[in-house]
PDB file of N, CA and C in Angstrom:
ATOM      1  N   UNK A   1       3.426  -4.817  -9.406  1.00  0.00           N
ATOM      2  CA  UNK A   1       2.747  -4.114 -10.452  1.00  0.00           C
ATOM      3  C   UNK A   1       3.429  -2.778 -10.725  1.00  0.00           C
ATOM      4  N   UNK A   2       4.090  -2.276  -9.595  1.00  0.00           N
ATOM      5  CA  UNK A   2       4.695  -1.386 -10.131  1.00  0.00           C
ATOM      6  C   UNK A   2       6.026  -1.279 -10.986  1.00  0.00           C
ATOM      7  N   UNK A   3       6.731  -2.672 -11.294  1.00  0.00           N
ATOM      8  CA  UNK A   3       7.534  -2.700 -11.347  1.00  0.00           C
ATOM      9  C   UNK A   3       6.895  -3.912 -12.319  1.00  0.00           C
ATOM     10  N   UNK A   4       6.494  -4.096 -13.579  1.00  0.00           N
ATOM     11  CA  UNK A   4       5.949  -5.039 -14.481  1.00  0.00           C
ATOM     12  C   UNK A   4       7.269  -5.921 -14.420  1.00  0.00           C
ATOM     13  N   UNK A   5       6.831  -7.127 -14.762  1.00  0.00           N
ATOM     14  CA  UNK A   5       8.315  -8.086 -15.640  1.00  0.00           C
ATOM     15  C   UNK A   5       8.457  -7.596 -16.710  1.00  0.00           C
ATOM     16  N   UNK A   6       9.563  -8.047 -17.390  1.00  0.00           N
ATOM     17  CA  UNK A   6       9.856  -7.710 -18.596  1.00  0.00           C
ATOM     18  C   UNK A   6       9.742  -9.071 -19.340  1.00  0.00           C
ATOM     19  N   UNK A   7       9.638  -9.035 -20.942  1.00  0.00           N
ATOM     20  CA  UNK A   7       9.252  -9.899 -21.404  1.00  0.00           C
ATOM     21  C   UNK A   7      10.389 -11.474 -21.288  1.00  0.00           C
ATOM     22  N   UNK A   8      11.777 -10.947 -20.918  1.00  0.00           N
ATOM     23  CA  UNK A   8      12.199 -12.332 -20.264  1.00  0.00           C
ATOM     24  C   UNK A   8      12.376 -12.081 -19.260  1.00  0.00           C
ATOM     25  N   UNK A   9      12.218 -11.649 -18.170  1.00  0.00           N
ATOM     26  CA  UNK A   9      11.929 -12.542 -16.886  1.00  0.00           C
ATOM     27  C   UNK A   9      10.664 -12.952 -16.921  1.00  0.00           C
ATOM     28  N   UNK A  10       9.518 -12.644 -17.715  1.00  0.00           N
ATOM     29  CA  UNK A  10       8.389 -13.822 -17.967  1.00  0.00           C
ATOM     30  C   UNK A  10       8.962 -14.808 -18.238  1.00  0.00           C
ATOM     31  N   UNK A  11       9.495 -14.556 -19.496  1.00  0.00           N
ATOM     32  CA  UNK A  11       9.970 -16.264 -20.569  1.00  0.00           C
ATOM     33  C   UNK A  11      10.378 -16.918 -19.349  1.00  0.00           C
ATOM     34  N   UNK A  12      11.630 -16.861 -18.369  1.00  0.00           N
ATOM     35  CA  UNK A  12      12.705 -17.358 -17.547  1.00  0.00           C
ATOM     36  C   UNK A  12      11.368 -17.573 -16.099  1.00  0.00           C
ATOM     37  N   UNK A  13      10.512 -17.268 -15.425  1.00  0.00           N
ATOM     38  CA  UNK A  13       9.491 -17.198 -14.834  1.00  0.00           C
ATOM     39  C   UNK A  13       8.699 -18.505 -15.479  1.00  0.00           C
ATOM     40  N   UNK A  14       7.936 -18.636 -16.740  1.00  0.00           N
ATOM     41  CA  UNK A  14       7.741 -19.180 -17.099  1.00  0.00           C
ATOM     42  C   UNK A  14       8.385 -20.796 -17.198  1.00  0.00           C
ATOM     43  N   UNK A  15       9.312 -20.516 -17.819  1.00  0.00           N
ATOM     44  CA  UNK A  15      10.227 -21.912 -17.762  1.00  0.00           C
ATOM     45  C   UNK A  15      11.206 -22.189 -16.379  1.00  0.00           C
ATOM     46  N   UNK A  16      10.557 -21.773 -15.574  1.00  0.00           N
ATOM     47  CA  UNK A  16      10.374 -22.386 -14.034  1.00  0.00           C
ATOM     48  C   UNK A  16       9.305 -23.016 -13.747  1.00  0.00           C
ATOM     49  N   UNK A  17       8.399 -22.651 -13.987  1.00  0.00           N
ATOM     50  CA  UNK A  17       6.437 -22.966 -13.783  1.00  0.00           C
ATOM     51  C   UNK A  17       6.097 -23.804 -14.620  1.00  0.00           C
ATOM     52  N   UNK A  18       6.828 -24.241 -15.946  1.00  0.00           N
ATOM     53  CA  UNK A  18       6.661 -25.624 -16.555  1.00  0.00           C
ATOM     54  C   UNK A  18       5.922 -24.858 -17.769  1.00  0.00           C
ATOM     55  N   UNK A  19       5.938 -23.911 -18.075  1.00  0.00           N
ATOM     56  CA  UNK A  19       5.116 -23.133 -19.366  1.00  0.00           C
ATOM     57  C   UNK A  19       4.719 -21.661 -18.679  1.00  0.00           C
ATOM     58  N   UNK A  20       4.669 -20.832 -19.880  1.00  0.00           N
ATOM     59  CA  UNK A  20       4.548 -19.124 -19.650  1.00  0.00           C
ATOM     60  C   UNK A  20       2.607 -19.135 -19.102  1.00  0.00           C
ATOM     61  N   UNK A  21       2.347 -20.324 -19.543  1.00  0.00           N
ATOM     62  CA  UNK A  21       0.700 -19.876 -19.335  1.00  0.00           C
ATOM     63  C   UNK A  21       0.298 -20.267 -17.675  1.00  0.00           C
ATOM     64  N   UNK A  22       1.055 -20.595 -17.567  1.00  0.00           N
ATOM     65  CA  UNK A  22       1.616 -20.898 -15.808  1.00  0.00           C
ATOM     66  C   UNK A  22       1.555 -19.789 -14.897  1.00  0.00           C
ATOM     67  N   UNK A  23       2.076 -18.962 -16.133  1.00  0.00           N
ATOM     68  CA  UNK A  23       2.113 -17.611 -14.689  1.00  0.00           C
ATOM     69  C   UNK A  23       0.608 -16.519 -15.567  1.00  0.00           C
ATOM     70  N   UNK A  24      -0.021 -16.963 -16.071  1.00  0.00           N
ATOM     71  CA  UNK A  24      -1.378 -16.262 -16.612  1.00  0.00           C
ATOM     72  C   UNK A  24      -1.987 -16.024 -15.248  1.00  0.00           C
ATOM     73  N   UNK A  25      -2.888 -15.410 -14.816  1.00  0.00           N
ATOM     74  CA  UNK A  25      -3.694 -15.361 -13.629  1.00  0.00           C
ATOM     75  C   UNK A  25      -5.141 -16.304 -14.101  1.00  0.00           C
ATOM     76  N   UNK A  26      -5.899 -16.805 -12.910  1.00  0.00           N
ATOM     77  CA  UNK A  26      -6.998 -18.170 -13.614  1.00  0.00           C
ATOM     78  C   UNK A  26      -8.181 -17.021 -14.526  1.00  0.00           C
ATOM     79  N   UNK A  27      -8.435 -15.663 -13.528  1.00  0.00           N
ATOM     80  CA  UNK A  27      -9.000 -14.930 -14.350  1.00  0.00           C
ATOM     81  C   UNK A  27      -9.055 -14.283 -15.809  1.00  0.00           C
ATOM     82  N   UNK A  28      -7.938 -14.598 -16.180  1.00  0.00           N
ATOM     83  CA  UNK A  28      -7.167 -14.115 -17.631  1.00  0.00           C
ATOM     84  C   UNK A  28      -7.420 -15.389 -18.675  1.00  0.00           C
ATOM     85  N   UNK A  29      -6.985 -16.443 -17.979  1.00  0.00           N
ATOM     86  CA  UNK A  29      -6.802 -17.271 -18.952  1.00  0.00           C
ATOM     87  C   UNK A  29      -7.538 -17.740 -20.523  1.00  0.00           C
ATOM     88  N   UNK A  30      -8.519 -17.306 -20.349  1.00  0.00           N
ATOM     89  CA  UNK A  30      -9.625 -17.143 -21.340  1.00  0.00           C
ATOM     90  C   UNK A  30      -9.262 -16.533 -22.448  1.00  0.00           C
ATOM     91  N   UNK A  31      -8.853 -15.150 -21.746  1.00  0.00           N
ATOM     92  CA  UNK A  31      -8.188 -14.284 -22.930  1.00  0.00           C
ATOM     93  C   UNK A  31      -7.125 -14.995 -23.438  1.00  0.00           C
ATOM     94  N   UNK A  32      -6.226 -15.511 -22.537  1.00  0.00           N
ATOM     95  CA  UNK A  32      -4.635 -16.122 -22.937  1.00  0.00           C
ATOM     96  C   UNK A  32      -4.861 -16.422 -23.776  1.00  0.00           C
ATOM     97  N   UNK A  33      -6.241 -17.568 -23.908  1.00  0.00           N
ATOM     98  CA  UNK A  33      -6.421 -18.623 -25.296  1.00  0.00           C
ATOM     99  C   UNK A  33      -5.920 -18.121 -26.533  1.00  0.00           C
ATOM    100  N   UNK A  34      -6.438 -17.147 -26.662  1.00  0.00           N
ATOM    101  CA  UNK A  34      -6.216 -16.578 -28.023  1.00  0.00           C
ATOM    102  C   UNK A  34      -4.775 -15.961 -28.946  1.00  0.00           C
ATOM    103  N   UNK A  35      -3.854 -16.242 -27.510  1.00  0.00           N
ATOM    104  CA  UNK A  35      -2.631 -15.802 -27.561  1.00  0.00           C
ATOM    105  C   UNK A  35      -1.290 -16.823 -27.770  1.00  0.00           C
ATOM    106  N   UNK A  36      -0.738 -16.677 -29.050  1.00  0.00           N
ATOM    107  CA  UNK A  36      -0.026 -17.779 -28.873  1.00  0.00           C
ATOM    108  C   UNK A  36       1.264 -17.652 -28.064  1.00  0.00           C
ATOM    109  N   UNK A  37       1.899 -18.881 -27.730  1.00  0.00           N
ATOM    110  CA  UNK A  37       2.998 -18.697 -26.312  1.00  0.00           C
ATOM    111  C   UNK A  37       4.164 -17.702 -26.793  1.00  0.00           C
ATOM    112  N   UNK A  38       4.749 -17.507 -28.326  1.00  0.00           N
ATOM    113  CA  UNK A  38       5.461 -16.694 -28.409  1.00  0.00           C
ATOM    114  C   UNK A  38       5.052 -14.853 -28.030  1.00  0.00           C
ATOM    115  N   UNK A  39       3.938 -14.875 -27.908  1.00  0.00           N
ATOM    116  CA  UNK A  39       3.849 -13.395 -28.027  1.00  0.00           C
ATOM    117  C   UNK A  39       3.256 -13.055 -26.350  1.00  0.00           C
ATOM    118  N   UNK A  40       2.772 -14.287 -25.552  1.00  0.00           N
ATOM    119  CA  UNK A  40       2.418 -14.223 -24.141  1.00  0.00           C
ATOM    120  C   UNK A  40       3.296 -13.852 -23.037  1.00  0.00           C
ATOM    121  N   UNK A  41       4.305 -13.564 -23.236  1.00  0.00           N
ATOM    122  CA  UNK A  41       5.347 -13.033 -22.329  1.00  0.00           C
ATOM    123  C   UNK A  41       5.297 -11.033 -23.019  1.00  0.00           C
ATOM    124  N   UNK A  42       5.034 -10.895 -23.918  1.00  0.00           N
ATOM    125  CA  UNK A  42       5.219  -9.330 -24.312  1.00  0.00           C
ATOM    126  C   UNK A  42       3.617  -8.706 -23.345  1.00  0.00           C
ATOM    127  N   UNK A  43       2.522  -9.986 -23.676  1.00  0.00           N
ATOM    128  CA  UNK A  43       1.109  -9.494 -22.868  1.00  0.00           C
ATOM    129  C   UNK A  43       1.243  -9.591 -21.402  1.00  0.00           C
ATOM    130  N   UNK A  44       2.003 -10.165 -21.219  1.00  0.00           N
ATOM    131  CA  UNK A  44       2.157 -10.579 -19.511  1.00  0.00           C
ATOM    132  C   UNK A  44       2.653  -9.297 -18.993  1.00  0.00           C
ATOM    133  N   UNK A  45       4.012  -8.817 -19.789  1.00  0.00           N
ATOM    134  CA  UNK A  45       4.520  -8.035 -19.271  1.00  0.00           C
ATOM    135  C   UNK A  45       4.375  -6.316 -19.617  1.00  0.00           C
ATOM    136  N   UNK A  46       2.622  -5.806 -20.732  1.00  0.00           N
ATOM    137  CA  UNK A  46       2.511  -5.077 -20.881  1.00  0.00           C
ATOM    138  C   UNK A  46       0.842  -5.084 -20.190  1.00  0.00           C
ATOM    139  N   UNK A  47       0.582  -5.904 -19.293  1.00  0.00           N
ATOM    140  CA  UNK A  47      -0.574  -6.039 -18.242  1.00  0.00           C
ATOM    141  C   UNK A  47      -0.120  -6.771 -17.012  1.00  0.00           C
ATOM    142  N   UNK A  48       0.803  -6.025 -16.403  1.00  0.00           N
ATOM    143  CA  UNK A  48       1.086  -6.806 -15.127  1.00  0.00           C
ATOM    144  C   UNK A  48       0.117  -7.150 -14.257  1.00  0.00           C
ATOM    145  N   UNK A  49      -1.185  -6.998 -14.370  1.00  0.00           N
ATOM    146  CA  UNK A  49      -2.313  -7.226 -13.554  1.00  0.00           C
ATOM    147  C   UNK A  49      -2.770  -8.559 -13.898  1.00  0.00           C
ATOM    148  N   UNK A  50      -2.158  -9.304 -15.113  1.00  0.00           N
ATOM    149  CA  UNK A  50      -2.907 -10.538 -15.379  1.00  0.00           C
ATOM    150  C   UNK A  50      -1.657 -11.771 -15.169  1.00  0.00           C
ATOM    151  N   UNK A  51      -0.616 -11.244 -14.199  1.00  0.00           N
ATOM    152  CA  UNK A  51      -0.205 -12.090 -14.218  1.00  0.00           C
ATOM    153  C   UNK A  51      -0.144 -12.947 -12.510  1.00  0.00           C
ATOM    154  N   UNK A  52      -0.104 -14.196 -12.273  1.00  0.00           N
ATOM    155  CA  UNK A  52      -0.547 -15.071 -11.487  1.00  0.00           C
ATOM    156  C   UNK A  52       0.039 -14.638 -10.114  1.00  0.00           C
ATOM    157  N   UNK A  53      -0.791 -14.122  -8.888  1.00  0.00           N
ATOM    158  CA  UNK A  53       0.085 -14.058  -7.874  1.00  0.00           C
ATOM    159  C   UNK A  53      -0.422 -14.671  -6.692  1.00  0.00           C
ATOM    160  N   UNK A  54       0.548 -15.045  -5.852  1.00  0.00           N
ATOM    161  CA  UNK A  54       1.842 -14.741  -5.548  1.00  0.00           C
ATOM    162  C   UNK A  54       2.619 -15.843  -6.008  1.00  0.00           C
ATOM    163  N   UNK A  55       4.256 -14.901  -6.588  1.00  0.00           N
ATOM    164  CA  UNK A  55       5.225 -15.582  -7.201  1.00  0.00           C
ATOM    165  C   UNK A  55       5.704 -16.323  -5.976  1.00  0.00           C
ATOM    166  N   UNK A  56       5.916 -17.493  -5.338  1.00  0.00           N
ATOM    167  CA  UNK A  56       6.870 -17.579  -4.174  1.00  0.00           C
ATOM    168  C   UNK A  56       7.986 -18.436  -4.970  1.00  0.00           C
ATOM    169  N   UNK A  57       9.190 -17.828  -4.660  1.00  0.00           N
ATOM    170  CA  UNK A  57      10.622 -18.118  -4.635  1.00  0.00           C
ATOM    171  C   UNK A  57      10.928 -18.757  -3.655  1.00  0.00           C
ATOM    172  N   UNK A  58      10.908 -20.476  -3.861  1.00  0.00           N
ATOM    173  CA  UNK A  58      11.838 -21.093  -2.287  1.00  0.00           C
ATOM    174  C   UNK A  58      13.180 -20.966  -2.315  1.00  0.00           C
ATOM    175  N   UNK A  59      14.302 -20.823  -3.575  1.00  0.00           N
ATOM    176  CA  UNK A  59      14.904 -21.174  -4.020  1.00  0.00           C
ATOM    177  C   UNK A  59      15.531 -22.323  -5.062  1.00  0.00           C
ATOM    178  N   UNK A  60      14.315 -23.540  -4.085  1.00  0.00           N
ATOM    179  CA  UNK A  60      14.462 -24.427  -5.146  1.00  0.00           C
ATOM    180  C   UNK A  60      13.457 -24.594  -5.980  1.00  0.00           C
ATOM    181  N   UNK A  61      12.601 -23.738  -5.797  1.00  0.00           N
ATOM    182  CA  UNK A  61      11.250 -23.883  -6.569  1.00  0.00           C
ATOM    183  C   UNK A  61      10.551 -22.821  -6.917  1.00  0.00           C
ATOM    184  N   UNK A  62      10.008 -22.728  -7.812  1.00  0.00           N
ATOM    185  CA  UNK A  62       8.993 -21.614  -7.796  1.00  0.00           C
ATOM    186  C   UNK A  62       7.287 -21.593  -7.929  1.00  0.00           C
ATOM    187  N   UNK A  63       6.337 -21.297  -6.826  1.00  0.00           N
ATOM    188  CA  UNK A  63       5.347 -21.717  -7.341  1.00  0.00           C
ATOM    189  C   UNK A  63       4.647 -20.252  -7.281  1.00  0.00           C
ATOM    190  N   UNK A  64       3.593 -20.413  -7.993  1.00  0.00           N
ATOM    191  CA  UNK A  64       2.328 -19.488  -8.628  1.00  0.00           C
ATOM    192  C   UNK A  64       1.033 -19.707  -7.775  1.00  0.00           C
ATOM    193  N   UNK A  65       0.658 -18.552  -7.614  1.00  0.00           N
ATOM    194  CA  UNK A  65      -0.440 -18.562  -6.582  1.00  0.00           C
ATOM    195  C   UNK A  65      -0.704 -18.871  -5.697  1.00  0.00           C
ATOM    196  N   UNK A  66      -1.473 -19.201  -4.566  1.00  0.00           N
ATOM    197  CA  UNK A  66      -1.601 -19.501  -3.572  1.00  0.00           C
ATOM    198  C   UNK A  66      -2.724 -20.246  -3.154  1.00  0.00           C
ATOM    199  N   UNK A  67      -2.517 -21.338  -3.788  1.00  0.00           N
ATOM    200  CA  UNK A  67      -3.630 -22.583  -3.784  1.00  0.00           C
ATOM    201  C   UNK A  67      -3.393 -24.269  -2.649  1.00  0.00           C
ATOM    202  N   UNK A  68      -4.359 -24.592  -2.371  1.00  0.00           N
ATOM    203  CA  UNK A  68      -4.289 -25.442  -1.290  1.00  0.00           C
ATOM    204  C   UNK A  68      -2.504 -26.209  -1.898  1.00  0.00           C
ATOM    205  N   UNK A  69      -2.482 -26.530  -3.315  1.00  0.00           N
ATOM    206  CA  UNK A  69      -0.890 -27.335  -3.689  1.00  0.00           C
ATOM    207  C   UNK A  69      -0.552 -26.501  -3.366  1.00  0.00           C
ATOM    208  N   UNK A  70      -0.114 -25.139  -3.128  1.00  0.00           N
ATOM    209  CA  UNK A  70       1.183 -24.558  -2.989  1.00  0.00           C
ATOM    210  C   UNK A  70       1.119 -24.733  -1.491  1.00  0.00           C
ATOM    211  N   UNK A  71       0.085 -24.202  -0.883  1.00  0.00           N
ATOM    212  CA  UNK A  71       0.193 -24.062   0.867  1.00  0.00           C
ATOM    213  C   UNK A  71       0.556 -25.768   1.404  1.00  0.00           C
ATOM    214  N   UNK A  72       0.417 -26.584   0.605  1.00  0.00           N
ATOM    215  CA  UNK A  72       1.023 -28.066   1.340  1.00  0.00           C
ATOM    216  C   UNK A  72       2.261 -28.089   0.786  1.00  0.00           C
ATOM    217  N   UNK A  73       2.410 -27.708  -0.609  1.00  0.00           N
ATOM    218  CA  UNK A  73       4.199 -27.969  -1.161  1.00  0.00           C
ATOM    219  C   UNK A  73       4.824 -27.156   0.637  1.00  0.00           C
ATOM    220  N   UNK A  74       4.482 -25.688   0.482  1.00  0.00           N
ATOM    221  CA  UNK A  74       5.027 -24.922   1.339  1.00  0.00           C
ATOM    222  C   UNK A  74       5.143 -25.589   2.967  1.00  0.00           C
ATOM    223  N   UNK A  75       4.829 -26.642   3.403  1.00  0.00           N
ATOM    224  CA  UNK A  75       4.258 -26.866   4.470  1.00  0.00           C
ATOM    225  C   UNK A  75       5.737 -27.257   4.853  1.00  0.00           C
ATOM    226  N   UNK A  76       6.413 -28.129   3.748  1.00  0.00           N
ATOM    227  CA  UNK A  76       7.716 -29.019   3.730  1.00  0.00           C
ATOM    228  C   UNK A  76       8.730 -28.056   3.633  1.00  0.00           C
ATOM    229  N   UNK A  77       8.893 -27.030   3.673  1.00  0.00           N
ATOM    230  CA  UNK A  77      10.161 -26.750   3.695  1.00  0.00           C
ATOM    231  C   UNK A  77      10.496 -26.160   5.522  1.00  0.00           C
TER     232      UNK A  77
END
């Protein structure tokens, strides 16, 4: 948070996660609705608080948050 993304390392973040609304936080998403995907990387990255954490970087992967799928993806490496 101290260090926001910028609006492409969202985009590039995003198109790791399979879509930018990927890295929305579940609390946000509501709002997201209203946002179409071109302009959701400028909101992501001018409210770094709404965006999905934790980023984990395996290298070969990137997943969003920390939900029972990520803690079993994570189990395998």
């Amino acid at each position: 948070m101290k260090e926001p993304l910028s609006e492409a390392e969202a985009v590039a973040l995003g198109k790791r996660l399979g879509g930018i609304r990927e890295l929305v936080a579940p609390k946000r998403r509501a709002e997201a609705e209203a946002i179409p995907d071109a302009k959701l990387a400028a909101w992501l990255s001018a409210n770094p608080n709404f965006v999905r954490r934790p980023l984990i970087d395996t290298g070969k992967a990137l997943e969003a948050g920390f939900t029972a799928q990520v803690r079993e993806k994570l189990k395998d490496l």
